[in-house]
C-alpha atoms as a PDB file:
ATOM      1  CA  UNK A   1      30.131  33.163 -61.669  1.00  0.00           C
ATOM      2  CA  UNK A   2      33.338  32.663 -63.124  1.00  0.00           C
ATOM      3  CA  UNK A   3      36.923  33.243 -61.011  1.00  0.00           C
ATOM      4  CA  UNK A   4      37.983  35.306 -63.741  1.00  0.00           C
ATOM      5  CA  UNK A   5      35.890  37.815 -63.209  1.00  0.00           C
ATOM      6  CA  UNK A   6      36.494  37.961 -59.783  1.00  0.00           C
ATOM      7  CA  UNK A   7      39.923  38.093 -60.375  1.00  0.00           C
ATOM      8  CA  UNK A   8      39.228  40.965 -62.713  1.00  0.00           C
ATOM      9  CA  UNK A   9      37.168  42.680 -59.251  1.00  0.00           C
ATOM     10  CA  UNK A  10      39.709  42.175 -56.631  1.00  0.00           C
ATOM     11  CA  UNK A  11      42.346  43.824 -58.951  1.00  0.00           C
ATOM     12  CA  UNK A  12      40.239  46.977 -59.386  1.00  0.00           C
ATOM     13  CA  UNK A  13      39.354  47.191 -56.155  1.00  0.00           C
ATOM     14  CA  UNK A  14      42.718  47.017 -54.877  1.00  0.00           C
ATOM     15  CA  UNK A  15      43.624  49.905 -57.550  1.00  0.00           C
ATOM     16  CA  UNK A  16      41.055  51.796 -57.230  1.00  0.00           C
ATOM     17  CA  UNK A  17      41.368  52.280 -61.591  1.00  0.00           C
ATOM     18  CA  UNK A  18      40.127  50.747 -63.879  1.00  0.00           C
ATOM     19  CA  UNK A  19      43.291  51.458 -66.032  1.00  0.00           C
ATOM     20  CA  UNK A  20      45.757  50.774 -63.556  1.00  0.00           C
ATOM     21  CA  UNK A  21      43.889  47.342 -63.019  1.00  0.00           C
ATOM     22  CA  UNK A  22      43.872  46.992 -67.141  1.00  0.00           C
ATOM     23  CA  UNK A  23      47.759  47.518 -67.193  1.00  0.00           C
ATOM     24  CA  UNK A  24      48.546  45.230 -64.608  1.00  0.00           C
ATOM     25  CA  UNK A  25      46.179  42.350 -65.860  1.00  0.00           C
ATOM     26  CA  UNK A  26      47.663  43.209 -69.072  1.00  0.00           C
ATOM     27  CA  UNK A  27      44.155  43.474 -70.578  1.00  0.00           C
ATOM     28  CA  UNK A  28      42.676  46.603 -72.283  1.00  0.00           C
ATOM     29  CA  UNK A  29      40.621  48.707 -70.402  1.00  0.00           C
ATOM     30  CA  UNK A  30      37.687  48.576 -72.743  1.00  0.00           C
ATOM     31  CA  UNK A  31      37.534  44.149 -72.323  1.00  0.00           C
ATOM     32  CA  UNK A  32      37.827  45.070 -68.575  1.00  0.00           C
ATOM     33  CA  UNK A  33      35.023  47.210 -68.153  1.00  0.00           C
ATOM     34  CA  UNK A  34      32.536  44.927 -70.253  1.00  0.00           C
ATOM     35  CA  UNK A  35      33.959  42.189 -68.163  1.00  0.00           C
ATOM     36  CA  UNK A  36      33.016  44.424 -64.356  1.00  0.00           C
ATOM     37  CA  UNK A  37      29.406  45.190 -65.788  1.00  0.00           C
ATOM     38  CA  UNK A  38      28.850  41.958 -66.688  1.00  0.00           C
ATOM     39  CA  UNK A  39      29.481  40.759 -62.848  1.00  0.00           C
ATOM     40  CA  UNK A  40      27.399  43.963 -61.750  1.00  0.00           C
ATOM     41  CA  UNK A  41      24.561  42.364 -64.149  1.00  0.00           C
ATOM     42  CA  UNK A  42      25.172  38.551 -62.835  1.00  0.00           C
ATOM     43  CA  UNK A  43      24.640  39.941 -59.013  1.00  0.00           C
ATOM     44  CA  UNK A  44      21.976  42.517 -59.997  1.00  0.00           C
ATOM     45  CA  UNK A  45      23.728  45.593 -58.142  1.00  0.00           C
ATOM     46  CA  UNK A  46      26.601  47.966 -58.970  1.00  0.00           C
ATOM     47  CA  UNK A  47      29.914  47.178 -57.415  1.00  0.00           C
ATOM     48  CA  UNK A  48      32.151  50.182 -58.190  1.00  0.00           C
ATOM     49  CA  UNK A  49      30.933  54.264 -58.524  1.00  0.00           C
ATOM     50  CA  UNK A  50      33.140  56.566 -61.010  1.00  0.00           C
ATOM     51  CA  UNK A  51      34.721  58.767 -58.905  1.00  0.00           C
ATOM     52  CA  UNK A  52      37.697  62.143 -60.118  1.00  0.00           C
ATOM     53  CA  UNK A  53      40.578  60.032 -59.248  1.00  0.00           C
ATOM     54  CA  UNK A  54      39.195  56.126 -60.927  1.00  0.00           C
ATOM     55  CA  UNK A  55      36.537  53.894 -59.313  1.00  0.00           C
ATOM     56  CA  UNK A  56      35.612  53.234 -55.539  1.00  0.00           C
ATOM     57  CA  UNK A  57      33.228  50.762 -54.464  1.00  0.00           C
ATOM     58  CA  UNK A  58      30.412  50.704 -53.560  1.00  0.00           C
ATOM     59  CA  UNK A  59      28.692  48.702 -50.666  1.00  0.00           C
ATOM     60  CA  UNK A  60      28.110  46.187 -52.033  1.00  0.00           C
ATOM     61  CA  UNK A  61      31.203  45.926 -53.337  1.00  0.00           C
ATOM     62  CA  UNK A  62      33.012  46.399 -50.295  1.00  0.00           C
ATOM     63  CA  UNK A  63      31.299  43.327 -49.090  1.00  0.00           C
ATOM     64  CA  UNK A  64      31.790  41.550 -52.626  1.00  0.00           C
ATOM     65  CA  UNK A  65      35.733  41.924 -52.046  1.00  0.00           C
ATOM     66  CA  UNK A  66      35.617  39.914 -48.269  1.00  0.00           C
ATOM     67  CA  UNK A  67      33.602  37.141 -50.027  1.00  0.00           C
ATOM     68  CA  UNK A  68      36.089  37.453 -53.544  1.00  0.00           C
ATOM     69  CA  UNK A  69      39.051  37.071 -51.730  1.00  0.00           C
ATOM     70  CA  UNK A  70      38.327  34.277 -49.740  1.00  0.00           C
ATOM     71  CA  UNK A  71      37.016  32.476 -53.000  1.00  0.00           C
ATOM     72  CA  UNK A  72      39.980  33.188 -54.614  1.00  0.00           C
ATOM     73  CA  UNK A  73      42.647  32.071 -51.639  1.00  0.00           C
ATOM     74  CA  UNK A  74      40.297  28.567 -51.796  1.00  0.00           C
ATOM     75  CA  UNK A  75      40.718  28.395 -55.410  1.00  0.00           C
ATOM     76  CA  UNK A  76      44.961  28.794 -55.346  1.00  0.00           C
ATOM     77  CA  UNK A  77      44.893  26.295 -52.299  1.00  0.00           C
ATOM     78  CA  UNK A  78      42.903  23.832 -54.114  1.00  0.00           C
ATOM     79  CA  UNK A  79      45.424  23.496 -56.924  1.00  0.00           C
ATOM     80  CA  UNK A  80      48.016  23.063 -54.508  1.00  0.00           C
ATOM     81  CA  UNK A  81      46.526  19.794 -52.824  1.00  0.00           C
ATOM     82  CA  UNK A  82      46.257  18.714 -56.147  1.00  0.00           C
ATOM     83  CA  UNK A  83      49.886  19.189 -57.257  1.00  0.00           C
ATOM     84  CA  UNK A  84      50.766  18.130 -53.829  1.00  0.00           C
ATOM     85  CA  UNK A  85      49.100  15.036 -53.478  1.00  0.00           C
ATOM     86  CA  UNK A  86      51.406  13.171 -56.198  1.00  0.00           C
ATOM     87  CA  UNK A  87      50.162   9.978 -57.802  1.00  0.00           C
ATOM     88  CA  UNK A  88      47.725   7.639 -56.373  1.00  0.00           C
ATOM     89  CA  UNK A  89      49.043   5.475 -53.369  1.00  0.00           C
ATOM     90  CA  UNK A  90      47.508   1.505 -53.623  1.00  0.00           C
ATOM     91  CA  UNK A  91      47.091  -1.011 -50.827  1.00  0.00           C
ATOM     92  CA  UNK A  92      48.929  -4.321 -51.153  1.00  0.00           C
ATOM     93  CA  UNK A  93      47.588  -6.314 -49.032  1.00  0.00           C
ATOM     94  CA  UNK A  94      50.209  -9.425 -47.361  1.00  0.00           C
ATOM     95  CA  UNK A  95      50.036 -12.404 -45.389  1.00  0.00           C
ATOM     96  CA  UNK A  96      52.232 -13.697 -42.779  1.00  0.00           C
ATOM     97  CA  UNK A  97      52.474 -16.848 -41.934  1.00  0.00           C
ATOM     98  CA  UNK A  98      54.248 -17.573 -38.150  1.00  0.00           C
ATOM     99  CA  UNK A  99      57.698 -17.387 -37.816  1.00  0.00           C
ATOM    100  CA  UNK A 100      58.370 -14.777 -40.570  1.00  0.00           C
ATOM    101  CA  UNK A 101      61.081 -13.466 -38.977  1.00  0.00           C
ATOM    102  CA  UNK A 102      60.284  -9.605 -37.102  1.00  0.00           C
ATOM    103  CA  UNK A 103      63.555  -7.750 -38.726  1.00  0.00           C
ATOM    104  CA  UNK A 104      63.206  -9.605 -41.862  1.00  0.00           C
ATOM    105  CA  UNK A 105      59.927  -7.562 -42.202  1.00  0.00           C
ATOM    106  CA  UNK A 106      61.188  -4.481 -40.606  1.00  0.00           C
ATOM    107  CA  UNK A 107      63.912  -4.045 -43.643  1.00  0.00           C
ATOM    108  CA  UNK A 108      60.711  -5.526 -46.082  1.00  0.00           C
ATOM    109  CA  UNK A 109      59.237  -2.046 -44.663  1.00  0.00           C
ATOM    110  CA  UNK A 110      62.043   0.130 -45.074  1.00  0.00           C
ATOM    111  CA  UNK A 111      62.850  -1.217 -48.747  1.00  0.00           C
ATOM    112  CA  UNK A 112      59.520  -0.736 -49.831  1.00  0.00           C
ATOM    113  CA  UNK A 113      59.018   2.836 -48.919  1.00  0.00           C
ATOM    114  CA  UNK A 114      62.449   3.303 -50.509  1.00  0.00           C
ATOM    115  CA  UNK A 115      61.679   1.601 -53.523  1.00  0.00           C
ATOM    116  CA  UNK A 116      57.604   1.331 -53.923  1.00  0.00           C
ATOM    117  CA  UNK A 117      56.928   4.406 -52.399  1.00  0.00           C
ATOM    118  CA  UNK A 118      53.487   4.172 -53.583  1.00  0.00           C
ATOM    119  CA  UNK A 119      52.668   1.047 -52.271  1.00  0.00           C
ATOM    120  CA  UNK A 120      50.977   0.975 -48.675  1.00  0.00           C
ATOM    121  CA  UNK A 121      51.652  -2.126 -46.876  1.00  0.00           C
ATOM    122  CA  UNK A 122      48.566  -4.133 -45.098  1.00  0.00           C
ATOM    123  CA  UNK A 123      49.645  -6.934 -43.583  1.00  0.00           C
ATOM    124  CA  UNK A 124      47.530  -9.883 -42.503  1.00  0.00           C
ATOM    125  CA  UNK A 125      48.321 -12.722 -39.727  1.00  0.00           C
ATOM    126  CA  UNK A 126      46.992 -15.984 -41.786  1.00  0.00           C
ATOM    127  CA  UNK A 127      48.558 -19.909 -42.124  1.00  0.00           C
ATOM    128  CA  UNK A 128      50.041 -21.463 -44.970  1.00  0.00           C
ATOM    129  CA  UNK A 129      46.322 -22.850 -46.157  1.00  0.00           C
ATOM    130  CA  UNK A 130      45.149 -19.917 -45.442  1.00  0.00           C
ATOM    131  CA  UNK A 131      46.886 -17.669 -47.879  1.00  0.00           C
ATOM    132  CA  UNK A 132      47.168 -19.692 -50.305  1.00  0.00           C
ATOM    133  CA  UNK A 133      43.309 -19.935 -50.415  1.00  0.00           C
ATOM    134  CA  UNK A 134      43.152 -15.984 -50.004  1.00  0.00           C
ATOM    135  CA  UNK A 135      45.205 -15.264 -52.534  1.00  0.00           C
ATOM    136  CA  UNK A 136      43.338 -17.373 -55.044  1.00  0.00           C
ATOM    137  CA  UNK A 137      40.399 -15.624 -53.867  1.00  0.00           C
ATOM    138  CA  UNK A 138      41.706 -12.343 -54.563  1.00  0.00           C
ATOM    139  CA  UNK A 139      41.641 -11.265 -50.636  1.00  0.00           C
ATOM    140  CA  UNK A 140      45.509 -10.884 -50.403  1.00  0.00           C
ATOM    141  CA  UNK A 141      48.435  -9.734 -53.022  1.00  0.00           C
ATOM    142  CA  UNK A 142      50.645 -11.509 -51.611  1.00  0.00           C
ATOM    143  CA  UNK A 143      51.631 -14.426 -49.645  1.00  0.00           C
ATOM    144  CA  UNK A 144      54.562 -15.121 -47.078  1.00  0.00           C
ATOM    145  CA  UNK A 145      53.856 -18.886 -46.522  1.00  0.00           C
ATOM    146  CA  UNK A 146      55.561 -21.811 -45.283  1.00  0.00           C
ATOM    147  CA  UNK A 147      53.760 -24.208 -48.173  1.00  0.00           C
ATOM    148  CA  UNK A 148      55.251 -24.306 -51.715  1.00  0.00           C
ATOM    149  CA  UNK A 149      52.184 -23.109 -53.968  1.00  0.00           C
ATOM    150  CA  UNK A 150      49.788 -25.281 -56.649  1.00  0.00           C
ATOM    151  CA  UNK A 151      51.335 -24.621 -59.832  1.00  0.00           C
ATOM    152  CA  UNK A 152      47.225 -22.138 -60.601  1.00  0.00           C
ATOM    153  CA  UNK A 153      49.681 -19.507 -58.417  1.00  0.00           C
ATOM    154  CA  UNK A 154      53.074 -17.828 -58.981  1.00  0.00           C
ATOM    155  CA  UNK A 155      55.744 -18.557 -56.223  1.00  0.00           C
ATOM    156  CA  UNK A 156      59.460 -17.897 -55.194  1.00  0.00           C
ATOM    157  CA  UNK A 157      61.660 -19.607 -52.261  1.00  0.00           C
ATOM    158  CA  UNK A 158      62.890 -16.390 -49.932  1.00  0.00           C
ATOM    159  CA  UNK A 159      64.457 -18.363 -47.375  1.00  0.00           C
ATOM    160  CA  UNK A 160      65.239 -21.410 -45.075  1.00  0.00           C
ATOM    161  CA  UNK A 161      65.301 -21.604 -41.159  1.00  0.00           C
ATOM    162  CA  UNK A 162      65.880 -24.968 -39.085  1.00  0.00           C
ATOM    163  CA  UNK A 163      63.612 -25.817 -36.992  1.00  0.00           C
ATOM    164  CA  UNK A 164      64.758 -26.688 -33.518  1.00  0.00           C
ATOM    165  CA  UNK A 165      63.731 -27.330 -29.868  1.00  0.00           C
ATOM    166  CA  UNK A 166      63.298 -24.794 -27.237  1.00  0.00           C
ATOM    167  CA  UNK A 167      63.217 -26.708 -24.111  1.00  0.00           C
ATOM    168  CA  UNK A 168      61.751 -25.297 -20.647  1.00  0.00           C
ATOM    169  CA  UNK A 169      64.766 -23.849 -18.197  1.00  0.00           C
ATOM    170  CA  UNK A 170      66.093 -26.725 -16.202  1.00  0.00           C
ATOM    171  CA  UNK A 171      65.380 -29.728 -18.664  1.00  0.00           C
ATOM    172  CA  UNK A 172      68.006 -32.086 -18.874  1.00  0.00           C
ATOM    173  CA  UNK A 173      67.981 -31.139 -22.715  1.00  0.00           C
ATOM    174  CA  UNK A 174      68.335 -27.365 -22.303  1.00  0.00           C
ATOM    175  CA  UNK A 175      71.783 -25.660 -23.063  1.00  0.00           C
ATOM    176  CA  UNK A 176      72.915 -28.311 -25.702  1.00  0.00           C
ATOM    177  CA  UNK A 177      73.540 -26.701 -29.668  1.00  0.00           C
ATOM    178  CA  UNK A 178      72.017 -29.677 -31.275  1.00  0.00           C
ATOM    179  CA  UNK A 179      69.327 -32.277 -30.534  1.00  0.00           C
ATOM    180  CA  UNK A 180      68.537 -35.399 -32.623  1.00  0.00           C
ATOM    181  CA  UNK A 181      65.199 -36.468 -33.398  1.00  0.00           C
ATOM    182  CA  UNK A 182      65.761 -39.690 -30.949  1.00  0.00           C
ATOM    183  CA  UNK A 183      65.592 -37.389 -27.787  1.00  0.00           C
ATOM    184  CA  UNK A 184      62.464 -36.702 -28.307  1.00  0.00           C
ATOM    185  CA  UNK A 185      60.938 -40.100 -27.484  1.00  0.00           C
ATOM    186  CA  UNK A 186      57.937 -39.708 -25.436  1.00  0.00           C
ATOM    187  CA  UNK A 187      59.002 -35.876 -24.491  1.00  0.00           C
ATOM    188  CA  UNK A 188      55.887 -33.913 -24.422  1.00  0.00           C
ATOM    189  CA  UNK A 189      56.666 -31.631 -27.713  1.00  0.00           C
ATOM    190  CA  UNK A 190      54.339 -28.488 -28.519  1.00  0.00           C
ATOM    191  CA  UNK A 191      54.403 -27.874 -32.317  1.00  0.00           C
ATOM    192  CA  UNK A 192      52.678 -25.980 -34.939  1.00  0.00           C
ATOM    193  CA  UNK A 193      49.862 -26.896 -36.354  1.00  0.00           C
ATOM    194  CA  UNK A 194      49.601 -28.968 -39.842  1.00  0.00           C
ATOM    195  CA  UNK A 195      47.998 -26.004 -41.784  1.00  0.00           C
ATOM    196  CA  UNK A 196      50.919 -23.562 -40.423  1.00  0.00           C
ATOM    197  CA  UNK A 197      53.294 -26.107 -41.895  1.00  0.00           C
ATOM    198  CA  UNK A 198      52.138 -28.528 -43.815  1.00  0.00           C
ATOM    199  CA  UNK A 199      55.478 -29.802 -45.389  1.00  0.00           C
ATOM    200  CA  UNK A 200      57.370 -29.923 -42.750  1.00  0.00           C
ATOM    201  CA  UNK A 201      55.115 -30.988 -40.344  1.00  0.00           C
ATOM    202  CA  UNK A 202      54.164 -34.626 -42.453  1.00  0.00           C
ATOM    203  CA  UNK A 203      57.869 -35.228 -42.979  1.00  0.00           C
ATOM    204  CA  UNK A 204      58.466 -34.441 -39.100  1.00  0.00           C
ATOM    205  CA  UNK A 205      56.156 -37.431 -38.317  1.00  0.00           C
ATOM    206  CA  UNK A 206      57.292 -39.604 -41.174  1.00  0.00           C
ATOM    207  CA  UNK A 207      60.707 -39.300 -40.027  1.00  0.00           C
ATOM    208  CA  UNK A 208      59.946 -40.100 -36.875  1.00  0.00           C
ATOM    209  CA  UNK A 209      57.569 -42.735 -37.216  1.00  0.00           C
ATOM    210  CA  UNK A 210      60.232 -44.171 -39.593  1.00  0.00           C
ATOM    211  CA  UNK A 211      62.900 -43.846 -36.822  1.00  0.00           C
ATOM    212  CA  UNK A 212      60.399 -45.568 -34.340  1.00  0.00           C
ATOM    213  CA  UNK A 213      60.596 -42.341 -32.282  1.00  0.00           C
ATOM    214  CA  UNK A 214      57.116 -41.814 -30.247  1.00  0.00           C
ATOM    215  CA  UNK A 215      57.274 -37.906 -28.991  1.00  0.00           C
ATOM    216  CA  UNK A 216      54.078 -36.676 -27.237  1.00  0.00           C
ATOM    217  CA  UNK A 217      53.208 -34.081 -29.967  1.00  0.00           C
ATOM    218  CA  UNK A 218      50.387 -31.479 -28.819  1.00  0.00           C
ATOM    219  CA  UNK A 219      49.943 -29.625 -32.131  1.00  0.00           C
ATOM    220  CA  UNK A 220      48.213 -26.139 -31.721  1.00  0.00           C
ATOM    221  CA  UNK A 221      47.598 -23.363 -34.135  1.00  0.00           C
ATOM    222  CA  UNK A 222      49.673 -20.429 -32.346  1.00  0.00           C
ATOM    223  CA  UNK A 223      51.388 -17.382 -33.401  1.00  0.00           C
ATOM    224  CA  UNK A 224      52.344 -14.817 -30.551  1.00  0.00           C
ATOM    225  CA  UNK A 225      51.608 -17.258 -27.668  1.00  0.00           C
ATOM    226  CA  UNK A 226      53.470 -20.263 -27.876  1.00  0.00           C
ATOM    227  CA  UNK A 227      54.327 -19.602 -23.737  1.00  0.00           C
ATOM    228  CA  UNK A 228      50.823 -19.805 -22.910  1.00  0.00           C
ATOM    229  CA  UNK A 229      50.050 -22.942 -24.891  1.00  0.00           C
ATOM    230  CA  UNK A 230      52.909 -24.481 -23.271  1.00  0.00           C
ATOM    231  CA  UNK A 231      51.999 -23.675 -19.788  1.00  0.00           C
ATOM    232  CA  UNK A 232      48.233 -24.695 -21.026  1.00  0.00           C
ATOM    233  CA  UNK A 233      49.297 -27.898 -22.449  1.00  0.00           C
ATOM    234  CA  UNK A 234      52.486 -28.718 -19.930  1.00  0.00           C
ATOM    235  CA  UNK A 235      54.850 -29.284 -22.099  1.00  0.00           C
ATOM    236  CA  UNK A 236      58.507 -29.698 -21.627  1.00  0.00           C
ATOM    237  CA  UNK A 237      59.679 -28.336 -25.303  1.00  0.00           C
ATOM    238  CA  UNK A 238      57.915 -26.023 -28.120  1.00  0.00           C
ATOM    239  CA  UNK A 239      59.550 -26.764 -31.679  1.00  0.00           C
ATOM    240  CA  UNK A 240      59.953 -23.551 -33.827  1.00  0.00           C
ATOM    241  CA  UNK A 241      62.537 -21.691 -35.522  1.00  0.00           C
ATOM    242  CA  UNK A 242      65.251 -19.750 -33.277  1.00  0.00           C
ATOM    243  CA  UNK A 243      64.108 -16.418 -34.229  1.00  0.00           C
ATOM    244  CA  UNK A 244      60.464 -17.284 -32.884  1.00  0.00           C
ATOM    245  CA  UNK A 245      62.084 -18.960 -29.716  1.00  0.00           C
ATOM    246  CA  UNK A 246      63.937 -15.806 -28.811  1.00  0.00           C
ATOM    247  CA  UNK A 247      61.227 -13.377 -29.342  1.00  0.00           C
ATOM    248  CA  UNK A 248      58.265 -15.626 -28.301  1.00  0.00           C
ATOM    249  CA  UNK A 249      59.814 -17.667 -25.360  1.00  0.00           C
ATOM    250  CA  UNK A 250      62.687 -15.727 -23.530  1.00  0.00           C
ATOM    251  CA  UNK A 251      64.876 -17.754 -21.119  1.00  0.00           C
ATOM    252  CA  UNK A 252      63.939 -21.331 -22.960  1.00  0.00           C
ATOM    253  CA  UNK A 253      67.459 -22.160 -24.403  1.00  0.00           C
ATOM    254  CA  UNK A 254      67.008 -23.349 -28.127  1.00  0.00           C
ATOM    255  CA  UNK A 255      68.662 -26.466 -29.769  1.00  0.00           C
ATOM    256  CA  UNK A 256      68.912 -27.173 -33.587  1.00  0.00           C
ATOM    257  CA  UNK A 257      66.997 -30.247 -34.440  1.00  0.00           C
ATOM    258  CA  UNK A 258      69.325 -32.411 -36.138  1.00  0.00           C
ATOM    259  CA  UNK A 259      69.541 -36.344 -37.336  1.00  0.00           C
ATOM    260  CA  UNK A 260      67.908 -35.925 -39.566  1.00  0.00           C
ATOM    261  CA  UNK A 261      67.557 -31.531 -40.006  1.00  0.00           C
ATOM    262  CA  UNK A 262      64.243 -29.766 -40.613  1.00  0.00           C
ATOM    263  CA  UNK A 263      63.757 -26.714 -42.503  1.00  0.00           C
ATOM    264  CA  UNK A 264      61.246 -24.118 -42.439  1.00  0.00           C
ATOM    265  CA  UNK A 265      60.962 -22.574 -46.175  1.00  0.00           C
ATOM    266  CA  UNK A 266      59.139 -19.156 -47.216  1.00  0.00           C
ATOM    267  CA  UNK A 267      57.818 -18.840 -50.307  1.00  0.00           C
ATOM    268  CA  UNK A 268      56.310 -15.489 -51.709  1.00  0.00           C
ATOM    269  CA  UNK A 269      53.436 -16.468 -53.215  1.00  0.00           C
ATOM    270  CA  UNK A 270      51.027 -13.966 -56.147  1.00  0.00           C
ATOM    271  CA  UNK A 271      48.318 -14.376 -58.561  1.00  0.00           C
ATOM    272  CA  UNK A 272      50.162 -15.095 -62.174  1.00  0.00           C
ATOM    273  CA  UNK A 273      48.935 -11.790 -63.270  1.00  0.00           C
ATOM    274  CA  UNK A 274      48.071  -9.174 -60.932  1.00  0.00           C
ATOM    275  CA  UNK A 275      48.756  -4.878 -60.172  1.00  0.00           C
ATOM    276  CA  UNK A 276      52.203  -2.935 -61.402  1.00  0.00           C
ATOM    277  CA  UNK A 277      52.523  -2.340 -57.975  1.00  0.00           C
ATOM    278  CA  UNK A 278      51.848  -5.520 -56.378  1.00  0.00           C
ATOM    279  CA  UNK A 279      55.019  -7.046 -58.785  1.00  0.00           C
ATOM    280  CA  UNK A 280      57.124  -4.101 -57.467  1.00  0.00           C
ATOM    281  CA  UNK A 281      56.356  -4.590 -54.360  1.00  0.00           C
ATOM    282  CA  UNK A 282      56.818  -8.774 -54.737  1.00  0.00           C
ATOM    283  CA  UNK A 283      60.241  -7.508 -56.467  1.00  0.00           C
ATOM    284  CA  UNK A 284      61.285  -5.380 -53.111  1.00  0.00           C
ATOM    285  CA  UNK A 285      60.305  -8.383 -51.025  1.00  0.00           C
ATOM    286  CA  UNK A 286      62.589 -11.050 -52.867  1.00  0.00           C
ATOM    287  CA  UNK A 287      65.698  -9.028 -53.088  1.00  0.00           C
ATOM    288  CA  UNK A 288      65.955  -8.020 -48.898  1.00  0.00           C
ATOM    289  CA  UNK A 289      67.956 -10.802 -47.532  1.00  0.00           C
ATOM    290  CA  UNK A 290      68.096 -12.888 -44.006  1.00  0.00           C
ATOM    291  CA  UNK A 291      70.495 -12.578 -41.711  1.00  0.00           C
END
């Protein structure tokens, strides 16, 4: 049955003439009456009775109309949704690797909804390795890691942050700005695993196997709970970036490690060729800056 037709019904029903209906379809009469008998014939049963004054339905009519308009109000909503629902929104899918700093990736958020609007952001707690193996895989977009990538993978610096100490309250270390690599010799240091960050973490030991300094490290994959692995392991000092001390260990005063300095670097990290929207979003990402 088509809508047209029931179109055609409702608007003779509500007119109660089949030439009043005509005018305001702005049909003729003649097209509009084949086009009412041809419903009657489709549901096997009259629907309107010629009465002095036009037409008035019948019945079955009456209980056509109920079902007619509903159709119809179904039919206008469905276009709606459809003009509504704009284009097609795609996930992009990103990893963070720790110490990414938390209103870094707040603006990330904002800018993207400003500027992507299409894109919806997944993001995905994973190490440097990690990602980098993901990506290749196809199981992430894109890749906030702390490892420059193989040259197989596309890849951008974002930013640097020096690593530094944050000692336990009432250490003979804690309150000073700076620390030197030296005062860690045989302090028992907490510290990220190698796959977290691999470049900094070999040229952390080389430098201070070089030096002859001999720290305790205790290296631990750990992202949100580098208190408890301090308490578990006992350690005096956790070394991470500032923005990571102050959110994940409150009241440990931080120190910038210095002689020689250590740097965390964040690459974003893609496939060579990948989605519109995964570039625009990869685009958004590069231009928000660090405080």
């Amino acid at each position: 049955m088509e809508l047209r037709r029931l179109r055609y019904f409702t608007a003779v029903f509500a007119e109660g003439s089949l030439s009043r209906a005509a005018e305001q379809l702005r049909i003729s009469q003649p097209a509009l009456t084949r086009q009412i008998r041809q419903l009657e014939h489709e549901l096997g049963v009259a629907v309107f009775e010629r009465v002095p004054t036009g037409v008035r339905p019948t019945p079955a009519g009456a209980a056509l109309n109920e079902h007619a308009q509903l159709v119809l109000r179904l039919a206008d909503a469905s276009r709606e949704v459809a003009r509504s629902a704009g284009p097609a929104r795609e996930i992009v899918r990103i990893g963070l690797a720790p110490g990414v700093p938390t209103g870094w990736l707040h603006r990330v958020l904002g800018a993207v909804r400003e500027r992507a609007p299409h894109a919806d952001i997944a993001f995905t707690d994973a190490s440097s390795t990690d990602q980098l193996r993901m990506i290749r895989e196809g199981r992430l977009d894109l890749g906030l890691a702390h490892q420059q990538p193989p040259s197989v993978l596309a890849g951008a610096g974002l930013f640097e942050q020096p690593f530094g100490l944050a000692v336990r309250p009432g250490h003979a270390l804690a309150g000073t700005a700076e620390c030197r690599l030296s005062d860690l010799d045989g302090l028992r240091v907490l510290a990220h695993a190698r796959d977290q960050v691999p470049t900094e973490h070999d040229r952390l030991l080389a430098a201070a196997h070089h030096l002859g300094v001999s720290p305790v490290w205790v290296f631990a994959r750990f992202t949100e709970n580098a208190l408890a692995c301090a308490e578990a392991a006992g350690t005096a000092a956790v070394l991470l970036t500032e923005s990571s001390a102050g959110r994940l260990l409150p009241g440990w005063p931080w120190s910038r490690l210095v002689e020689p300095p250590f740097l965390m670097r964040t690459w974003l990290v893609r496939q060579p060729v990948t989605r519109a929207i995964v570039e625009r979003v990869a685009t958004v990402v590069a231009g928000v800056p660090v405080d």
